[in-house]
C-alpha atoms as a PDB file:
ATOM      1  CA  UNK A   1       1.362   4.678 -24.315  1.00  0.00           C
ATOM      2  CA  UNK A   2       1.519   2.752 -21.205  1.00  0.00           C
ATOM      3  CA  UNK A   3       0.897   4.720 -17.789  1.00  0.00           C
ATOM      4  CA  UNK A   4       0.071   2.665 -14.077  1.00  0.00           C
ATOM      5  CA  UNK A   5      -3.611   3.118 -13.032  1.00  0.00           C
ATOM      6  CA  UNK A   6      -3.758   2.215  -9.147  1.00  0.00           C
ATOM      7  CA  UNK A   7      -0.597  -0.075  -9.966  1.00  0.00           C
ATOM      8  CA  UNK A   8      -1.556  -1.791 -12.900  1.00  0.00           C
ATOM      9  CA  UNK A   9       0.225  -1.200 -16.297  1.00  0.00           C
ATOM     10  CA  UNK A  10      -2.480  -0.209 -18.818  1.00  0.00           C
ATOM     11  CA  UNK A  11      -1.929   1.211 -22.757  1.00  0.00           C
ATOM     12  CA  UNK A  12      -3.808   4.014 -23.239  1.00  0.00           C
ATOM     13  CA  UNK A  13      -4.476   6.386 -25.453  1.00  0.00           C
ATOM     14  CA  UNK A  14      -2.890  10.243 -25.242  1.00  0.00           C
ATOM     15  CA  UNK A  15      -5.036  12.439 -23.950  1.00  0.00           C
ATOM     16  CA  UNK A  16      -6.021  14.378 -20.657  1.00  0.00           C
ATOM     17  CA  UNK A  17      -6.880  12.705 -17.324  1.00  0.00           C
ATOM     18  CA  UNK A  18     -10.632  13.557 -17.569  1.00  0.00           C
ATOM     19  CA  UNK A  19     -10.546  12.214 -21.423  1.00  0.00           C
ATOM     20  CA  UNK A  20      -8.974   9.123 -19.371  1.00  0.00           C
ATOM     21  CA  UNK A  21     -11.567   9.257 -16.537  1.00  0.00           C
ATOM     22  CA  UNK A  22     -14.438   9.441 -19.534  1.00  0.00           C
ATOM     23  CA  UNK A  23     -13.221   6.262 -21.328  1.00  0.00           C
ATOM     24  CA  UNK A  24     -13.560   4.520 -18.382  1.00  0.00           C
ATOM     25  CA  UNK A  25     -16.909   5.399 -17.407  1.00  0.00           C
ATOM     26  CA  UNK A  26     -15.708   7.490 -14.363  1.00  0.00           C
ATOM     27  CA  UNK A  27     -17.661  10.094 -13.209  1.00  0.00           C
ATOM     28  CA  UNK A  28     -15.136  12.560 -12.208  1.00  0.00           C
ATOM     29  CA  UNK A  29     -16.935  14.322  -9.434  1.00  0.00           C
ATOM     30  CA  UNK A  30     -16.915  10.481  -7.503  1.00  0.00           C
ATOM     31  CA  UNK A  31     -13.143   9.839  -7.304  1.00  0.00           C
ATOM     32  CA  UNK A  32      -9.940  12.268  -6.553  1.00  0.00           C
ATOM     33  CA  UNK A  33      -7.194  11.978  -8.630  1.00  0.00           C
ATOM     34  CA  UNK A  34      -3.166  11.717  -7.918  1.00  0.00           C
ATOM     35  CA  UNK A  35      -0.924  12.086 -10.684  1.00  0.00           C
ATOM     36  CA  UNK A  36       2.625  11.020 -10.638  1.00  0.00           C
ATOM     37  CA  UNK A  37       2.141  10.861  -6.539  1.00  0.00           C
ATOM     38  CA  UNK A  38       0.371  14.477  -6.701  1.00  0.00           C
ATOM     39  CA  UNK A  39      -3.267  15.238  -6.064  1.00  0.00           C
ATOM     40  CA  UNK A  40      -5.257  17.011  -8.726  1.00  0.00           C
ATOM     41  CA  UNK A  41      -7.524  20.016  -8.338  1.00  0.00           C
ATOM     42  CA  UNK A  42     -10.995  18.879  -9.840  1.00  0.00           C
ATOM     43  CA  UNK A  43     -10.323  22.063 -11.820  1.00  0.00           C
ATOM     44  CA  UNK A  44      -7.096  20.925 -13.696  1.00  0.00           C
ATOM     45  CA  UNK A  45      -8.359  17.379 -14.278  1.00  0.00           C
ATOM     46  CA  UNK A  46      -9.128  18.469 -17.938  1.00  0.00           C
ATOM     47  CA  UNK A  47      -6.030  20.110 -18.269  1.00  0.00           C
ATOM     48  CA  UNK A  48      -3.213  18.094 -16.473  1.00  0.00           C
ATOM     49  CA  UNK A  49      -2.033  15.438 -20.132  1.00  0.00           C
ATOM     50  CA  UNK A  50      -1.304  11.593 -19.260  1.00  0.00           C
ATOM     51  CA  UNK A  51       2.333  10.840 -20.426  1.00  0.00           C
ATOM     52  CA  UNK A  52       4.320   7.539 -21.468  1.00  0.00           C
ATOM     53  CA  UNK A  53       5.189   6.637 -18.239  1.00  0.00           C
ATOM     54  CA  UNK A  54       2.512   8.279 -15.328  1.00  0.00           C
ATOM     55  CA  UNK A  55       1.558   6.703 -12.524  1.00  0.00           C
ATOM     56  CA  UNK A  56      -1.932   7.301 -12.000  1.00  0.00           C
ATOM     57  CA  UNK A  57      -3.733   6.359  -8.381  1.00  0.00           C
ATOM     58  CA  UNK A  58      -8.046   7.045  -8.525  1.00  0.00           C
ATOM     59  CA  UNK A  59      -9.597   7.162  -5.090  1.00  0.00           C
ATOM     60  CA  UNK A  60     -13.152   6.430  -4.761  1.00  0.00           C
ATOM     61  CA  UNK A  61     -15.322   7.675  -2.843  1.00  0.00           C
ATOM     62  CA  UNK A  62     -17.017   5.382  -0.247  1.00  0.00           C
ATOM     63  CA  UNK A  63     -20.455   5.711   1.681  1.00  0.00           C
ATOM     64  CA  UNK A  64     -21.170   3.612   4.746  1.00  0.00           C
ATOM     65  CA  UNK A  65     -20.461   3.142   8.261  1.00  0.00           C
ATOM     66  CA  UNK A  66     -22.423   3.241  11.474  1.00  0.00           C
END
């Protein structure tokens, strides 16, 4: 199915947003997650299924600074 991952079209395979997350090598605890321009709970990120069509948006997060 094809879904938009931080506004790039990319086929995937059906599945949950952590089994998404996984396949990518993300470690969920390091990046929140907005589905279909709503932010997940870290809770429901195993729960909450990618669809034909999602827009997906992963925000890092980012040490640094002065």
């Amino acid at each position: 199915m094809q879904v938009k991952i931080n506004g790039k079209s990319e086929e995937v395979q059906g599945a949950t947003v952590l089994d998404l997350l996984k396949a990518k090598n993300i470690d969920p605890h390091m990046v929140a997650v907005e589905l279909n321009h709503t932010i997940l709970e870290r809770d429901h990120l195993g729960t909450a299924h990618v669809k034909d069509g999602d827009h997906l948006e992963f925000l890092f997060y980012m040490g640094g600074g002065r």
